[in-house]
Protein backbone atom coordinates (compact mmCIF):
# COMPACT_ATOMS: atom_id res chain seq x y z
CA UNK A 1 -88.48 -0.63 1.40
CA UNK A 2 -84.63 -0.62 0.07
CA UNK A 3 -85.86 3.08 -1.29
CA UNK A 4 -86.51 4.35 2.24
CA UNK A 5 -83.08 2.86 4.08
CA UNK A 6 -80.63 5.55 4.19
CA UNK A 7 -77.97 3.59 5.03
CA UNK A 8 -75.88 3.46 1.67
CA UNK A 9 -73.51 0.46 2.62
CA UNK A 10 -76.89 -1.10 3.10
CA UNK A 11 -78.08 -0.51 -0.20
CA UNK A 12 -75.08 -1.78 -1.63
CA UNK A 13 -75.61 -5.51 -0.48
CA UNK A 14 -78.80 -5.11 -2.81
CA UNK A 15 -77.39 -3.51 -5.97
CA UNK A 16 -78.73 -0.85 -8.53
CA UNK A 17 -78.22 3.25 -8.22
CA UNK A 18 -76.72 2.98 -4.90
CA UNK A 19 -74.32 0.68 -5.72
CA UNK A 20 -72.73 2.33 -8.51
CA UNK A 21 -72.79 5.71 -6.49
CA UNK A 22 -71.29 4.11 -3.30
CA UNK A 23 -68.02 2.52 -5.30
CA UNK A 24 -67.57 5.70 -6.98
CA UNK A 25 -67.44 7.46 -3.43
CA UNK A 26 -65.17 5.10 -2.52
CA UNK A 27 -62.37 5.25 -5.83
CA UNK A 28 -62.94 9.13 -5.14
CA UNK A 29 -61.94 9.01 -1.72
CA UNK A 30 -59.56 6.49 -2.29
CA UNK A 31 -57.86 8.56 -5.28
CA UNK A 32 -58.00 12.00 -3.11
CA UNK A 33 -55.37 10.57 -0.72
CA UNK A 34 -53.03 9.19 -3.70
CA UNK A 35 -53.46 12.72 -4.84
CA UNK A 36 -51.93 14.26 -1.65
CA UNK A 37 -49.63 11.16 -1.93
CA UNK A 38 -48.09 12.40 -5.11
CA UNK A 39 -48.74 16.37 -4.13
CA UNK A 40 -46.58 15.34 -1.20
CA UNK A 41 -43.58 13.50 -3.89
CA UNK A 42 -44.24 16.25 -6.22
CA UNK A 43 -43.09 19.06 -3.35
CA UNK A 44 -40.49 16.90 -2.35
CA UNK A 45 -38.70 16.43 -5.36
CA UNK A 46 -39.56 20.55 -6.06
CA UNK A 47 -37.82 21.80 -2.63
CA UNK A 48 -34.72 19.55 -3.10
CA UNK A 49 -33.51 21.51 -6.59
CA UNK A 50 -36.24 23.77 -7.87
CA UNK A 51 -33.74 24.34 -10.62
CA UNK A 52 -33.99 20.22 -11.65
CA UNK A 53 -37.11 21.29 -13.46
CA UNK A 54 -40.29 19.22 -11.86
CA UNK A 55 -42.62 20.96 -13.51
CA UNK A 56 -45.54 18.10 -14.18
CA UNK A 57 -48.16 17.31 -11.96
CA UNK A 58 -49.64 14.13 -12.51
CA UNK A 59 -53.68 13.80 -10.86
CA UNK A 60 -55.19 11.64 -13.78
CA UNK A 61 -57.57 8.55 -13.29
CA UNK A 62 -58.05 8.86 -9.72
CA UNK A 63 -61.22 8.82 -9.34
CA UNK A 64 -61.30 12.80 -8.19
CA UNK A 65 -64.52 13.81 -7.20
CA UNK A 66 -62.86 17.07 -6.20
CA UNK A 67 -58.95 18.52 -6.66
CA UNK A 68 -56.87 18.99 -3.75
CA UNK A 69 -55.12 22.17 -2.61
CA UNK A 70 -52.82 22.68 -5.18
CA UNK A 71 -48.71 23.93 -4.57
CA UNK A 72 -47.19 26.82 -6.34
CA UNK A 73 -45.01 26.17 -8.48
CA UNK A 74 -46.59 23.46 -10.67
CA UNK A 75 -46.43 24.19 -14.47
CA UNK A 76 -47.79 21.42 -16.27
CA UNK A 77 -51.17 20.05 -14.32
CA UNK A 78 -52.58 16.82 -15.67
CA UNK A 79 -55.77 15.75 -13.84
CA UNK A 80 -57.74 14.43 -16.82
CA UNK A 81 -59.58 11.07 -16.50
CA UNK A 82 -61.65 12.19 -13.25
CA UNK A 83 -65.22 12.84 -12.14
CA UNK A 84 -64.24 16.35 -11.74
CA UNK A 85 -67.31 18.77 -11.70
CA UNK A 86 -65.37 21.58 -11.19
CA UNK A 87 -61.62 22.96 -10.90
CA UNK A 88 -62.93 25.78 -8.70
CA UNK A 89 -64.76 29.32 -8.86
CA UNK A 90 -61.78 31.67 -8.98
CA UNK A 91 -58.34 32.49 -10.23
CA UNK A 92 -57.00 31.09 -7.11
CA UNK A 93 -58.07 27.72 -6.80
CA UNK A 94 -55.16 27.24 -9.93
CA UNK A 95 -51.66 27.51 -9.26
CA UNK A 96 -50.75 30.67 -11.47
CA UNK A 97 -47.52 29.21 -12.99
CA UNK A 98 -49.16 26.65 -14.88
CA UNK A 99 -48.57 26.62 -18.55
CA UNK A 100 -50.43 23.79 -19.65
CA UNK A 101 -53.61 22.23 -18.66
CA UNK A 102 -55.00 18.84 -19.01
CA UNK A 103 -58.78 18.66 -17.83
CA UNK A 104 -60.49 16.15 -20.34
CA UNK A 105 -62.58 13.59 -19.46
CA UNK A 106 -64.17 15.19 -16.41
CA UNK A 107 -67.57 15.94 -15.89
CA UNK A 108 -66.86 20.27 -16.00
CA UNK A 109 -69.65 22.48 -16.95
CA UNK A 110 -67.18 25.40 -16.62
CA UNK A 111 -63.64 26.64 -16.13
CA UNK A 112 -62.55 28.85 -13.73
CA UNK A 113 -62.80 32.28 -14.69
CA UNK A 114 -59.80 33.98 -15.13
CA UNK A 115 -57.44 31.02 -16.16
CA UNK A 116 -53.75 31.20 -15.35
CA UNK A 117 -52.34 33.98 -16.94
CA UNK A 118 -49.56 32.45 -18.94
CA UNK A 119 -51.48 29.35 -20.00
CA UNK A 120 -50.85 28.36 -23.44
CA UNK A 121 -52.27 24.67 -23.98
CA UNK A 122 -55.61 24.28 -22.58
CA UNK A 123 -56.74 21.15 -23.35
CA UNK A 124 -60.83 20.50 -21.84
CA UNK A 125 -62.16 17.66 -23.96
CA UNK A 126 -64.93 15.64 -23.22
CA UNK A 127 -66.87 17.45 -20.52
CA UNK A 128 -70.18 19.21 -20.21
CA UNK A 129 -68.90 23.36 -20.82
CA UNK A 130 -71.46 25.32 -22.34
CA UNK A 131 -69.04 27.66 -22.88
CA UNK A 132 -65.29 28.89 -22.16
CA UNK A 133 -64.05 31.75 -20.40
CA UNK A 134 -65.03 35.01 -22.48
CA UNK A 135 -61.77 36.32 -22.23
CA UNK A 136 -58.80 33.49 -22.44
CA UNK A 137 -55.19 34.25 -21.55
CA UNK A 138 -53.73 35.84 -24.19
CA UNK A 139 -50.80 33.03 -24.10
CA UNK A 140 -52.48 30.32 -25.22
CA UNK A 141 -51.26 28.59 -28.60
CA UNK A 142 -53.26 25.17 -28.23
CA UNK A 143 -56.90 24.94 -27.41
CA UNK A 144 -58.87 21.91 -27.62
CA UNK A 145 -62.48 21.85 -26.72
CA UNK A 146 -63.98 18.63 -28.24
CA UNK A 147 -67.07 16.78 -27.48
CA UNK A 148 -68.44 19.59 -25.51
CA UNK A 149 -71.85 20.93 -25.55
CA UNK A 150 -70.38 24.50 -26.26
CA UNK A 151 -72.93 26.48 -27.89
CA UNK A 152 -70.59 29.91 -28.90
CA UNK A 153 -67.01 30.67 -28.76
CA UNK A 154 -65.67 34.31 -27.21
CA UNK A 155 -66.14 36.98 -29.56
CA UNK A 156 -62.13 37.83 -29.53
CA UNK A 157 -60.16 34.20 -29.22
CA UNK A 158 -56.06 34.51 -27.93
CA UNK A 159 -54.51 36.65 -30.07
CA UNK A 160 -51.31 33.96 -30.10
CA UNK A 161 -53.95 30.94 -31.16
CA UNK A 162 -52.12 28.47 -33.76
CA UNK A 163 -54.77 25.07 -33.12
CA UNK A 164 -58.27 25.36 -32.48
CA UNK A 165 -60.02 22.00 -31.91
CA UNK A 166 -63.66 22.54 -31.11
CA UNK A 167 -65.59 19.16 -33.14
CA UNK A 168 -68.44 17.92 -31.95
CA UNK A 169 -69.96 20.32 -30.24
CA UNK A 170 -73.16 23.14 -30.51
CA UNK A 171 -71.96 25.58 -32.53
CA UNK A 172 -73.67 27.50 -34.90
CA UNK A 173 -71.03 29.91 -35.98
CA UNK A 174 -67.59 31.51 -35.84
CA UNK A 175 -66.15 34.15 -34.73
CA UNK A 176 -66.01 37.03 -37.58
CA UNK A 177 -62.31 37.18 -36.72
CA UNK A 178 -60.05 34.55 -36.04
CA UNK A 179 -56.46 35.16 -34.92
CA UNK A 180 -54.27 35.79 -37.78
CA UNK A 181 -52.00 33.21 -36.50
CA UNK A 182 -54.28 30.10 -36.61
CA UNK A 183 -53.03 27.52 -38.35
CA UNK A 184 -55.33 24.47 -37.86
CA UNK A 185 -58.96 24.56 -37.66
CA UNK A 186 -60.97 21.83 -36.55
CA UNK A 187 -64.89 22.32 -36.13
CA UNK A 188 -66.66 19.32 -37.71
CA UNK A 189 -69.83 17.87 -36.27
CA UNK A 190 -70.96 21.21 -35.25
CA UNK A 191 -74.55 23.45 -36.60
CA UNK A 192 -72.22 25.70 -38.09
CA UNK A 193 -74.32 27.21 -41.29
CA UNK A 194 -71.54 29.63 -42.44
CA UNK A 195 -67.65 29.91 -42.24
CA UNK A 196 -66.30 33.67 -41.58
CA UNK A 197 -66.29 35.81 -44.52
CA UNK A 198 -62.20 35.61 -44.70
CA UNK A 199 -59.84 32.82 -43.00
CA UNK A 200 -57.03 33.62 -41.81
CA UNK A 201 -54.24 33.90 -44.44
CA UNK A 202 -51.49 31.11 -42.52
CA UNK A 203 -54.41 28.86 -42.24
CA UNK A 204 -52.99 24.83 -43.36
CA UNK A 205 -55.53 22.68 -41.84
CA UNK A 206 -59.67 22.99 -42.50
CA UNK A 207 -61.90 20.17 -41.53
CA UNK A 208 -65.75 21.25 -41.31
CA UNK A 209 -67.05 18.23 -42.31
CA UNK A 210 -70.64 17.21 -40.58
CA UNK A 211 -72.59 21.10 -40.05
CA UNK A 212 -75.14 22.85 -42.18
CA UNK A 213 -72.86 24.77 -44.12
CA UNK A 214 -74.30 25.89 -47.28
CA UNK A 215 -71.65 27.81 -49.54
CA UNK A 216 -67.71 27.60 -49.26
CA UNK A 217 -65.90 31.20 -50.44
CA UNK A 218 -62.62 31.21 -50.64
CA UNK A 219 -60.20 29.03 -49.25
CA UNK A 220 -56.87 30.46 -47.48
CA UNK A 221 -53.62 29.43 -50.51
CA UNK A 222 -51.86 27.37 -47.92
CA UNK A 223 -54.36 25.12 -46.61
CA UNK A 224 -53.04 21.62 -47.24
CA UNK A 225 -55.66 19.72 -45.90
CA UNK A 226 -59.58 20.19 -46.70
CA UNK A 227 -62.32 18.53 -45.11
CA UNK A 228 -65.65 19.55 -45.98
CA UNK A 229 -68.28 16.66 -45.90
CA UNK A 230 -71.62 16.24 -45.31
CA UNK A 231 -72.56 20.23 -45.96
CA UNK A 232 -75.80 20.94 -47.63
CA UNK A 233 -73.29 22.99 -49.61
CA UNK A 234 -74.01 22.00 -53.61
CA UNK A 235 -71.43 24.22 -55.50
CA UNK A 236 -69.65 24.91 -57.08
CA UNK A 237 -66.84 25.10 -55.27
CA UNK A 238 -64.33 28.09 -54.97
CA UNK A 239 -60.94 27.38 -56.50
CA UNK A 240 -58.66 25.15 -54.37
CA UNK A 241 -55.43 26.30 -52.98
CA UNK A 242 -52.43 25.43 -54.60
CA UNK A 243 -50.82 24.11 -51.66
CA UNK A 244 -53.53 21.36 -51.26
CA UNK A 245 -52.53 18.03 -50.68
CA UNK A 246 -55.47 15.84 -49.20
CA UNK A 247 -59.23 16.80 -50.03
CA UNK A 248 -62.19 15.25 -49.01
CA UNK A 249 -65.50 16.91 -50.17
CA UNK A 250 -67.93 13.40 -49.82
CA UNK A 251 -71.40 14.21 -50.04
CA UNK A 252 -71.96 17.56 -50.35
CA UNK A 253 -73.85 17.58 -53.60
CA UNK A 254 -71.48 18.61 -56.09
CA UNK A 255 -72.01 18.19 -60.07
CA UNK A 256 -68.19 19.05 -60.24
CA UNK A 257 -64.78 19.45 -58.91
CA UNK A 258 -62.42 22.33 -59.65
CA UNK A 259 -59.11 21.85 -61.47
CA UNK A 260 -57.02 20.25 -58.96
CA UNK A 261 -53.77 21.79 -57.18
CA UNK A 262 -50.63 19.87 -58.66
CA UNK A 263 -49.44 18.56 -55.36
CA UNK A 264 -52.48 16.95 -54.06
CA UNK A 265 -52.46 13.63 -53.05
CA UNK A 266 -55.45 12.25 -51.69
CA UNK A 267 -59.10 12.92 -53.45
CA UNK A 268 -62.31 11.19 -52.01
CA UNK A 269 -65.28 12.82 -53.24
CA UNK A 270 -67.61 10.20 -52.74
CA UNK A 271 -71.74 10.31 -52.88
CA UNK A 272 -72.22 13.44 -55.25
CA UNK A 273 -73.12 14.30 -58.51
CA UNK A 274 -70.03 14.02 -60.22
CA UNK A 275 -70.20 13.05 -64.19
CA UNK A 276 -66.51 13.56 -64.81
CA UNK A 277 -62.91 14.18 -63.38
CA UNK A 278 -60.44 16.92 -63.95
CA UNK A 279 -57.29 16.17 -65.13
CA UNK A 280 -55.18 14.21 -62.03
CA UNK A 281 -52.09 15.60 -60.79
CA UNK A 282 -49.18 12.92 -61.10
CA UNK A 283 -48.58 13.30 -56.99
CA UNK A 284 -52.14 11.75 -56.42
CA UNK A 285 -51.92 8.28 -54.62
CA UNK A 286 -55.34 7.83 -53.36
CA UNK A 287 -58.59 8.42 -55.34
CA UNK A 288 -62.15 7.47 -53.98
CA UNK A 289 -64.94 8.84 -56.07
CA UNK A 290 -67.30 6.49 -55.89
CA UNK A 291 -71.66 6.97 -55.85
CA UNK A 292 -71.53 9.74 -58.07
CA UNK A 293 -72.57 9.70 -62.05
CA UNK A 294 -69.20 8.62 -63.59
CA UNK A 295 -68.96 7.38 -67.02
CA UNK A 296 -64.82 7.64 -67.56
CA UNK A 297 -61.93 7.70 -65.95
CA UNK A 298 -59.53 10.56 -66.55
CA UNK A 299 -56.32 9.07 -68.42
CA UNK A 300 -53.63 8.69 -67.76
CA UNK A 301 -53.91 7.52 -64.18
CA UNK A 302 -51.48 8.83 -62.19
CA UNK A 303 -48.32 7.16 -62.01
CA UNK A 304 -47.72 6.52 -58.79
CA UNK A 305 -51.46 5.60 -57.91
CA UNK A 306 -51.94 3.03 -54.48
CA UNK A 307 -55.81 3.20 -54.13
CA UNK A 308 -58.51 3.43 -56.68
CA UNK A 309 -61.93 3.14 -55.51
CA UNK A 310 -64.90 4.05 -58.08
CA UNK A 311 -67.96 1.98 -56.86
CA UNK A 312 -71.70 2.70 -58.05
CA UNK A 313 -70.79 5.13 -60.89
CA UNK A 314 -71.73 4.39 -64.25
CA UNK A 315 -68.07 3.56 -65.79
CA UNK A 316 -68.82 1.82 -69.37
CA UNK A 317 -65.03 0.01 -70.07
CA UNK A 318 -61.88 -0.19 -67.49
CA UNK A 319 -58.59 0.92 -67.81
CA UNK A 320 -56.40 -1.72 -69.80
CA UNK A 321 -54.17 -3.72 -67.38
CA UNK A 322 -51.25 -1.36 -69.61
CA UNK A 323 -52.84 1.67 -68.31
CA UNK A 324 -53.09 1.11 -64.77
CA UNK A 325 -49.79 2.25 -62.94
CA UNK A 326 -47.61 -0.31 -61.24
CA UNK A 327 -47.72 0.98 -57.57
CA UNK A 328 -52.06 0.27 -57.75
CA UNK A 329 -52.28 -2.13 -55.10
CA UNK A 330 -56.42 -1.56 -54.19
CA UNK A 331 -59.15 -1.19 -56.74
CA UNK A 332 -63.16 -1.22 -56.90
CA UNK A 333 -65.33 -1.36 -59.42
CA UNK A 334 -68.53 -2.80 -58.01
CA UNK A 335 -71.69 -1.53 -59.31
CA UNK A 336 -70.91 0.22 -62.65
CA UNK A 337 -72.52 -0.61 -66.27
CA UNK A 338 -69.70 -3.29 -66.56
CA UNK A 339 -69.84 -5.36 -69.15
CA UNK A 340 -71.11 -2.61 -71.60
CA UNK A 341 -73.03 -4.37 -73.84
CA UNK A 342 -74.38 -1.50 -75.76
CA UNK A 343 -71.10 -0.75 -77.42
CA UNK A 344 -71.20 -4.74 -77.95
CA UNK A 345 -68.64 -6.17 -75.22
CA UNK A 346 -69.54 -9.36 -74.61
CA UNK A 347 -69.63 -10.84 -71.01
CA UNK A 348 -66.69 -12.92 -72.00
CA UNK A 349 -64.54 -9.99 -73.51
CA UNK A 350 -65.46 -8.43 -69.70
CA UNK A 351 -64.45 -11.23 -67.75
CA UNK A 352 -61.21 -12.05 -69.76
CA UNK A 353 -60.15 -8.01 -69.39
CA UNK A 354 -61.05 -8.18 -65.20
CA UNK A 355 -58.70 -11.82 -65.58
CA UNK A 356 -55.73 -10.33 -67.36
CA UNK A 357 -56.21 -7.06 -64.83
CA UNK A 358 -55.94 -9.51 -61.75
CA UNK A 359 -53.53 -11.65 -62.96
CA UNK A 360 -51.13 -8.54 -63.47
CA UNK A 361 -51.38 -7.08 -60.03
CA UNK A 362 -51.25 -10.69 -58.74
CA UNK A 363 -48.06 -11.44 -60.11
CA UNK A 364 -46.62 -8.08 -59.08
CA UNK A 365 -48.09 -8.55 -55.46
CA UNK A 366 -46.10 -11.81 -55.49
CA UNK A 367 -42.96 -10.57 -57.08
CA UNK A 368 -43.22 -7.80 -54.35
CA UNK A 369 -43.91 -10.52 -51.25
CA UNK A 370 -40.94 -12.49 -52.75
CA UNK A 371 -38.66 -9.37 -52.50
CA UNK A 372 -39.63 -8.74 -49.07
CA UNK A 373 -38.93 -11.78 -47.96
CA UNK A 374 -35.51 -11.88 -49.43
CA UNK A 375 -34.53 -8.35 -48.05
CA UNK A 376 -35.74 -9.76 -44.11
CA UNK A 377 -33.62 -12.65 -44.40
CA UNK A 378 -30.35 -10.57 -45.99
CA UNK A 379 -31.28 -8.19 -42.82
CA UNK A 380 -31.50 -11.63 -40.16
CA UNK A 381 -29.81 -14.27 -41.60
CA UNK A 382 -25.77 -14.09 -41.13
CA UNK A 383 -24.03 -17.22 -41.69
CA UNK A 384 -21.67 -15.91 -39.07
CA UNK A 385 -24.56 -15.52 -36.61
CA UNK A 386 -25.36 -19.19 -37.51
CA UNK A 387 -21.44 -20.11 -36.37
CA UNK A 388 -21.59 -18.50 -33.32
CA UNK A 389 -24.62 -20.28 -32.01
CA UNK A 390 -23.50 -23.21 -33.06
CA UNK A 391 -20.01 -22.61 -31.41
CA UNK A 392 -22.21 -21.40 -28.21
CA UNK A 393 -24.81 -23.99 -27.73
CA UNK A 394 -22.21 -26.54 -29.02
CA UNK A 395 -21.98 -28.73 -32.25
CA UNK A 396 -22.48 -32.27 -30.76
CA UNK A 397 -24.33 -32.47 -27.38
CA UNK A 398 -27.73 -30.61 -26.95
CA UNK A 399 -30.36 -30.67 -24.09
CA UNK A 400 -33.29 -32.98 -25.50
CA UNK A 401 -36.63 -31.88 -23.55
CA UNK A 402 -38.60 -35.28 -24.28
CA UNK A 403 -35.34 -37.43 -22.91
CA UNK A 404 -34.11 -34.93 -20.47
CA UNK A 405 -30.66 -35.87 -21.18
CA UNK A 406 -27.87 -33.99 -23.60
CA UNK A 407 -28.24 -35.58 -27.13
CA UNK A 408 -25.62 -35.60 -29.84
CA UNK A 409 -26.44 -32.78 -32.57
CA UNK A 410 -27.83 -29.30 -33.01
CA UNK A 411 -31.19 -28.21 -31.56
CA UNK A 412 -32.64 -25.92 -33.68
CA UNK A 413 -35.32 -24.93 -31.52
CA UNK A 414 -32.89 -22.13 -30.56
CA UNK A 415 -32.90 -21.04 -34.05
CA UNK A 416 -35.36 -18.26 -32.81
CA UNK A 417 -32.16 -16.75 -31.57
CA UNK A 418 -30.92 -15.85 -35.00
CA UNK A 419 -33.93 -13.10 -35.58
């Protein structure tokens, strides 16, 4: 029985499990001894001027099954892209001068507890932690614990924290108190049911979108990017900051929005219950509202509008071609109450309107092609250019490929030379 042979390199000839297992032994032995390889060019480089700055340690996509003894002095250790089940049970199995750590893509379920004191970018994505460290150098700026299976943060997070990236994972809450220097907040595709009670007051970035979140507060005045979808989180929202510039609130529910900030730029607030707009801020570029209840666009459309997407509603009548800004370039309509025959448009009126609207953005889409073309050639095309390859590749014999022999005139299969 190929079960009962206990002979691996055996089992390979015949495929399955052992297979697998016995090539990965191999890459991991393999990649251990380019590991001491480059530990070896690493201290080299280190001893003969210390002052030169080789500070990064590069172990990634060996293979490691296992790290290597490590030498003091590294600063910046990369060994991401391993098989790694663990960086080792103590403080000293890390070099304490390192400052930032690269561990993703291993197969962790923990981190060594303590952590180099003067850490400050830990970066641990796509493992198997449970949890971090409960207490985390006090250094650390950057932490980014994606794709974990992390089921609580430490109660007290680095006091220095500016970017805290912890989506996808099993989180059902918060801490109470995040550091008053966080910045950028990332924690979407979590169980999270609640946010804390007050954000911190610096905070610019919020994306939440994907937990069970069922009421939003109040939202920190210089957050300039919102993302809040998929939260069982009806409304009505809190104001928005006045800083905002991109929001995204898609299916959450809402019967309305609140007046918007007047330098946002981006709204999709797509699959809710939405029977009207606010007014739109000139600066808005990108609108998609669409599965939601809508009867009328807001007018006037903002001026400098790229993208308007308002599928499934229940618009009545379009913009006239007049009233749709120049810059539109993208637009959906599909779904609505279009023609609107109870006011007495006639499918022909309707299909005339959607003509003259196409034909207008056709003709600027052309004019604009046109334009671009003309402003690559003024940028390539130099009649100068043009002399000197003539003068170079000369004017009256030129290497024919079909005769093999020089032919009189210019071969302008060089012309590819020009650009």
């Amino acid at each position: 029985m190929i079960e009962d042979n206990e002979d691996l390199g055996l089992n390979v000839l015949f495929g399955g499990d052992y297979q697998d297992e016995y090539y990965e032994t191999l890459r991991a032995e393999d990649g251990y001894m380019q590991a001491l390889h480059r530990i070896m060019t690493w201290e080299d480089e280190y001893d003969d001027d210390p002052a030169m700055g080789v500070e990064t340690l590069d172990l990634s996509g060996l293979g490691l099954k296992t790290l290597p003894p490590l030498p003091d002095g590294v600063r910046i250790l990369n060994c991401s892209n391993n098989l790694l089940e663990t960086l080792g049970e103590d403080y000293d199995s890390l070099p304490s001068t390192i400052i930032m750590l690269d561990c993703g893509n291993n197969r962790l379920t923990a981190l060594p507890d303590p952590l180099p004191p003067y850490l400050y970018t830990l970066d641990c994505e796509d493992n198997k932690l449970t949890r971090l460290p409960a207490v985390l150098p006090h250094t650390i700026t950057r932490l980014y614990a994606d794709r974990n299976q992390i089921t609580e943060l430490p109660a007290v997070l680095p006091e220095n924290l500016e970017m805290l990236s912890v989506d996808e994972n099993l989180l059902t809450e918060l801490p109470e108190a995040l550091p008053a220097t966080l910045r950028v907040l990332y924690a979407s595709k979590n169980r999270l049911t609640h946010l804390p009670a007050v954000l911190p007051r610096g905070l610019t970035s919020l994306m939440v979108s994907h937990n069970q979140i069922t009421e939003f507060t109040e939202f920190p005045p210089d957050i300039d990017h919102l993302y809040l979808c998929k939260n069982p989180a009806p409304g009505p929202l809190p104001p928005l900051p006045p800083a905002l510039k991109r929001l995204t609130v898609c299916s959450l529910g809402i019967k309305a929005l609140p007046a918007l900030p007047p330098r946002l730029e981006m709204l999709r607030a797509s699959e809710n219950k939405l029977t009207s707009l606010p007014t739109l801020p000139a600066t808005v570029t990108d609108i998609c509202v669409g599965h939601n209840y809508l009867t009328s666009l807001p007018l006037p459309l903002p001026p400098n509008l790229v993208v308007l997407a308002a599928v499934w509603n229940r618009l009545g009548h379009l913009p006239d071609p007049e009233e749709f800004p120049k810059t539109i370039t993208t637009f959906w309509f599909d779904g609505n109450a279009l023609p609107n025959e109870e006011e007495g448009e006639s499918l022909e009126e309707y299909l005339a309107h959607v003509k003259r609207l196409f034909a207008k953005y056709r003709a600027r889409i052309t004019k604009r092609t046109e334009a671009i073309f003309e402003e690559m050639m003024a940028l390539t095309w130099h009649p100068d250019r043009l002399a000197r390859l003539i003068e170079q590749h000369g004017n009256s014999m030129q290497w024919n490929h079909e005769e093999q022999a020089y032919v009189p005139g210019f071969d302008f299969t060089m012309m590819n030379e020009i650009f």
